[in-house]
N, C-alpha and C. Protein backbone atom coordinates (compact mmCIF):
# COMPACT_ATOMS: atom_id res chain seq x y z
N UNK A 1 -13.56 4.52 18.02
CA UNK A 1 -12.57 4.85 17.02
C UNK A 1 -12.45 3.68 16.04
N UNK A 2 -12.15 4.31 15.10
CA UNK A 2 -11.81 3.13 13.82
C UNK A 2 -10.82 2.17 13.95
N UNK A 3 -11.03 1.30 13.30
CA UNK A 3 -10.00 0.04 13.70
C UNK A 3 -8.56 0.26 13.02
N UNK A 4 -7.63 0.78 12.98
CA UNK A 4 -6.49 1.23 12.65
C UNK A 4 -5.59 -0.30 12.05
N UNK A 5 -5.34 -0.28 10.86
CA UNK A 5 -4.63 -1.26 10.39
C UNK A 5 -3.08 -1.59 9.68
N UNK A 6 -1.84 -2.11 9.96
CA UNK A 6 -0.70 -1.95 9.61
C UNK A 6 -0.72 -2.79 8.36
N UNK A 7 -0.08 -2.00 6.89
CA UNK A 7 0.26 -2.20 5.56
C UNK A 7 1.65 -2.48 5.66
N UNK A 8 1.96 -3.32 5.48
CA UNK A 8 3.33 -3.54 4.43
C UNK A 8 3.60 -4.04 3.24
N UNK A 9 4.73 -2.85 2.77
CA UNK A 9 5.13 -2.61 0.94
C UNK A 9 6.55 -3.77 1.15
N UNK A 10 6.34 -4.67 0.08
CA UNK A 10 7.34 -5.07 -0.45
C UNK A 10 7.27 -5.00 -2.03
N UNK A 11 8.51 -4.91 -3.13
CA UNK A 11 8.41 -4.94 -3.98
C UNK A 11 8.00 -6.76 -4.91
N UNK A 12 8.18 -6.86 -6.11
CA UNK A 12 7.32 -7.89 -6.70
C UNK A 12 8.26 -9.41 -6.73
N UNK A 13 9.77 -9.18 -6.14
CA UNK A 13 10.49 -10.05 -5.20
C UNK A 13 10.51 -10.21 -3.85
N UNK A 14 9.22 -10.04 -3.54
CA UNK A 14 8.96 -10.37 -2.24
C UNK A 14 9.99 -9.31 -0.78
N UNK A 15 10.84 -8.30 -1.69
CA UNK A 15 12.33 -7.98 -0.97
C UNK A 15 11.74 -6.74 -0.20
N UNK A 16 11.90 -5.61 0.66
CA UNK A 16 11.34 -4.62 1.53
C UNK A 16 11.72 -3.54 0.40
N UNK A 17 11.40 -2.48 0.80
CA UNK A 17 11.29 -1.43 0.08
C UNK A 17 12.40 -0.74 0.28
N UNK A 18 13.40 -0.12 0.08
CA UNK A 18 14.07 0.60 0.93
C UNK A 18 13.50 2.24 1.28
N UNK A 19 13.24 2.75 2.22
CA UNK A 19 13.08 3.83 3.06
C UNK A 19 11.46 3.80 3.06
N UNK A 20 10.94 2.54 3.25
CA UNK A 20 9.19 2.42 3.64
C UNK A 20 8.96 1.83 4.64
N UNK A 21 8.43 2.22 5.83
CA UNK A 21 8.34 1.21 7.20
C UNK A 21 6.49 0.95 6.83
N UNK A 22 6.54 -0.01 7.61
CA UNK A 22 5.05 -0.02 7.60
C UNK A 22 4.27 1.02 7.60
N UNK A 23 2.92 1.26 6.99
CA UNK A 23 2.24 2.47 7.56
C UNK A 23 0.79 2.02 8.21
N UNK A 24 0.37 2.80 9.15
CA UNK A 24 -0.97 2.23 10.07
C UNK A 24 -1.92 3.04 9.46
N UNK A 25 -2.89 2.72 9.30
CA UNK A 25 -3.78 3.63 8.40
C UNK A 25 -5.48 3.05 8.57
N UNK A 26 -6.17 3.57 8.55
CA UNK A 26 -7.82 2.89 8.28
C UNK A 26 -8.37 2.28 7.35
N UNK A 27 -7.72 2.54 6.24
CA UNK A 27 -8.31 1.95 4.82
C UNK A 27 -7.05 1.71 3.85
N UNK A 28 -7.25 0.66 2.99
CA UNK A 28 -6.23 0.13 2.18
C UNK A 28 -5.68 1.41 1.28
N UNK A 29 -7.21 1.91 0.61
CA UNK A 29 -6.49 3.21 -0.24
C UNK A 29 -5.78 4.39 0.42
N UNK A 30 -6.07 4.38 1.55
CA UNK A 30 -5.03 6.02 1.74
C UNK A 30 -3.65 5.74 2.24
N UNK A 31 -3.12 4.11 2.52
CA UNK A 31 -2.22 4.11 3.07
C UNK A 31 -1.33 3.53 1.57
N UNK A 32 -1.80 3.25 0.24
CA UNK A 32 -1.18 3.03 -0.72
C UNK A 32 -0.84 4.43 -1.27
N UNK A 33 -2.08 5.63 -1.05
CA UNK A 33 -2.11 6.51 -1.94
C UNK A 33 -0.93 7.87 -0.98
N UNK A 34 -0.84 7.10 0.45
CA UNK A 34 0.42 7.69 1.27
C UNK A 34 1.43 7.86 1.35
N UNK A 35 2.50 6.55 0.19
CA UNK A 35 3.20 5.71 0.28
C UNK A 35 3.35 5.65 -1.10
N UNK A 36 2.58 6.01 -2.26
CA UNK A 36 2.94 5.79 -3.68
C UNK A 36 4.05 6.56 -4.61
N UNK A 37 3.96 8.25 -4.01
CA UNK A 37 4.77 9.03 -4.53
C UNK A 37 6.59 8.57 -3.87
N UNK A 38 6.49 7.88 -3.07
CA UNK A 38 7.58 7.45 -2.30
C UNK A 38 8.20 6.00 -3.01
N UNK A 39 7.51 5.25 -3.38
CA UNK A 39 7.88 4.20 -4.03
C UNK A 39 8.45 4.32 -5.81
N UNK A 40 9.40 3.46 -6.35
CA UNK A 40 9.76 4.23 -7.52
C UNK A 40 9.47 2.94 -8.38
N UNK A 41 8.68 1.76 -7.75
CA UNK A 41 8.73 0.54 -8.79
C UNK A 41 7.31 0.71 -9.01
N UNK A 42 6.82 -0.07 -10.08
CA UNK A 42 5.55 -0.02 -10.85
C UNK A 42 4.48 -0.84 -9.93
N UNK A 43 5.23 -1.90 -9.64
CA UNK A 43 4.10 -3.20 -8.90
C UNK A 43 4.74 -3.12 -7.50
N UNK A 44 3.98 -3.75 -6.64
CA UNK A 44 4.15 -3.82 -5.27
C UNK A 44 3.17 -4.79 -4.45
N UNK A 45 3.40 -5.49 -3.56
CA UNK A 45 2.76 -6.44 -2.40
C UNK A 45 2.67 -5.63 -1.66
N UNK A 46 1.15 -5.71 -0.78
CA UNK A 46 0.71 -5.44 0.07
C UNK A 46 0.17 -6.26 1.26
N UNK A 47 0.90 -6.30 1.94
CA UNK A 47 0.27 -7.30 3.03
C UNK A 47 -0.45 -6.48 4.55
N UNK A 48 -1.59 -6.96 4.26
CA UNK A 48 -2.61 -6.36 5.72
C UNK A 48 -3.37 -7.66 6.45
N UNK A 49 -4.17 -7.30 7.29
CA UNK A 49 -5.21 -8.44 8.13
C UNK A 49 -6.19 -7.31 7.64
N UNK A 50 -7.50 -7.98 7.78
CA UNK A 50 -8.88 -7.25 7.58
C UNK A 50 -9.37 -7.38 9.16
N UNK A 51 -10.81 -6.50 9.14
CA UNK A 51 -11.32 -6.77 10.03
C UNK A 51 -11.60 -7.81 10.65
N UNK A 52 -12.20 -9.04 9.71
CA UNK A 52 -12.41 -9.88 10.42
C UNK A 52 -11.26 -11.08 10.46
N UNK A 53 -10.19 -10.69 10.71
CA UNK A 53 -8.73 -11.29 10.79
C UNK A 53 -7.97 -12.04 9.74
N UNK A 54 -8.65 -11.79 8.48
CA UNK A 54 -7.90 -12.71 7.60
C UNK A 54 -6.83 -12.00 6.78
N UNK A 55 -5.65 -12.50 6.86
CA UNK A 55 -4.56 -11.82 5.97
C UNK A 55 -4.53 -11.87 4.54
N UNK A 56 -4.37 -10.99 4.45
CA UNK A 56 -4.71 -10.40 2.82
C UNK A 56 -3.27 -10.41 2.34
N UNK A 57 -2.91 -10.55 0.83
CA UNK A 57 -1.65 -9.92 0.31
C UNK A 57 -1.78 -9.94 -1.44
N UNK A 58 -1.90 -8.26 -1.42
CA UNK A 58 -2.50 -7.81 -2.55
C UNK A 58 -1.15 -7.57 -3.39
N UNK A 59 -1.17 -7.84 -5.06
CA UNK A 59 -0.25 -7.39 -5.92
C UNK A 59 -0.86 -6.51 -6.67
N UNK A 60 -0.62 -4.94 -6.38
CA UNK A 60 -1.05 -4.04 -7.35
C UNK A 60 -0.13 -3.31 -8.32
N UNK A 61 -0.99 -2.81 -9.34
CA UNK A 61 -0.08 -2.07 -10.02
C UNK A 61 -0.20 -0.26 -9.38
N UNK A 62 1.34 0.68 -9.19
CA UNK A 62 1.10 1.62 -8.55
C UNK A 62 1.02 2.92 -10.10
N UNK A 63 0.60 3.87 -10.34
CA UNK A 63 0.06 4.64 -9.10
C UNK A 63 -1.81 4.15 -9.37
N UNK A 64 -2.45 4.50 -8.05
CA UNK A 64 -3.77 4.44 -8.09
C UNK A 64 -4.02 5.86 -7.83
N UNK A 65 -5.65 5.86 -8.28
CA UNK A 65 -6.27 7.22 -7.86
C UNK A 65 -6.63 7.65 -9.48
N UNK A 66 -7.16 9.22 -9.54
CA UNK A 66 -7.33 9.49 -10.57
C UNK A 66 -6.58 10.28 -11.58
N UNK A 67 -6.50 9.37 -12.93
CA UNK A 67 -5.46 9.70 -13.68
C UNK A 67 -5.54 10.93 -14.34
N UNK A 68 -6.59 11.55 -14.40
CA UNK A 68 -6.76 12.60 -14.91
C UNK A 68 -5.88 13.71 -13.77
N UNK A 69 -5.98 13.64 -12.40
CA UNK A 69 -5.48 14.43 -11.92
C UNK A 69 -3.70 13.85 -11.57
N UNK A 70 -3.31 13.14 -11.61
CA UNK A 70 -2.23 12.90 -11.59
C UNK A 70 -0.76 13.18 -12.80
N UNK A 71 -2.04 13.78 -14.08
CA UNK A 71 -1.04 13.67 -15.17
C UNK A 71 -0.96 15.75 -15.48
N UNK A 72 -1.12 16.07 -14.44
CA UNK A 72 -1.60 17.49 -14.34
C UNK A 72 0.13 18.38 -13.95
């Protein structure tokens, strides 16, 4: 089985999200693209470990995916 990995959303003050718990997921994109319609701020921190144990903490801008289908 795939290596299952825990995401956490904080907003771009470092502060928790309110009503987002971590989510466990396999890949960075489906657990942002899980979690995006739920979030109402533009930017967001992401903090994960990778496979080979190094902690990551990403600042993206939300929403991702494709814009063509999102503006539908």
């Amino acid at each position: 089985m795939a290596l299952m990995r825990e995401f956490k959303f904080t907003n771009e003050n470092d502060e928790p999200i309110e009503g987002i718990e971590p989510v466990t997921e396999r890949s960075f994109k489906k657990a942002v693209k899980s979690v995006q319609n739920k979030i109402k701020d533009k930017w967001v921190i992401i903090e994960y470990v990778t496979k080979k144990g190094k902690d990551i903490r990403r600042f993206i801008k939300l929403p991702i995916g494709r814009k063509k289908r999102l503006l539908r």
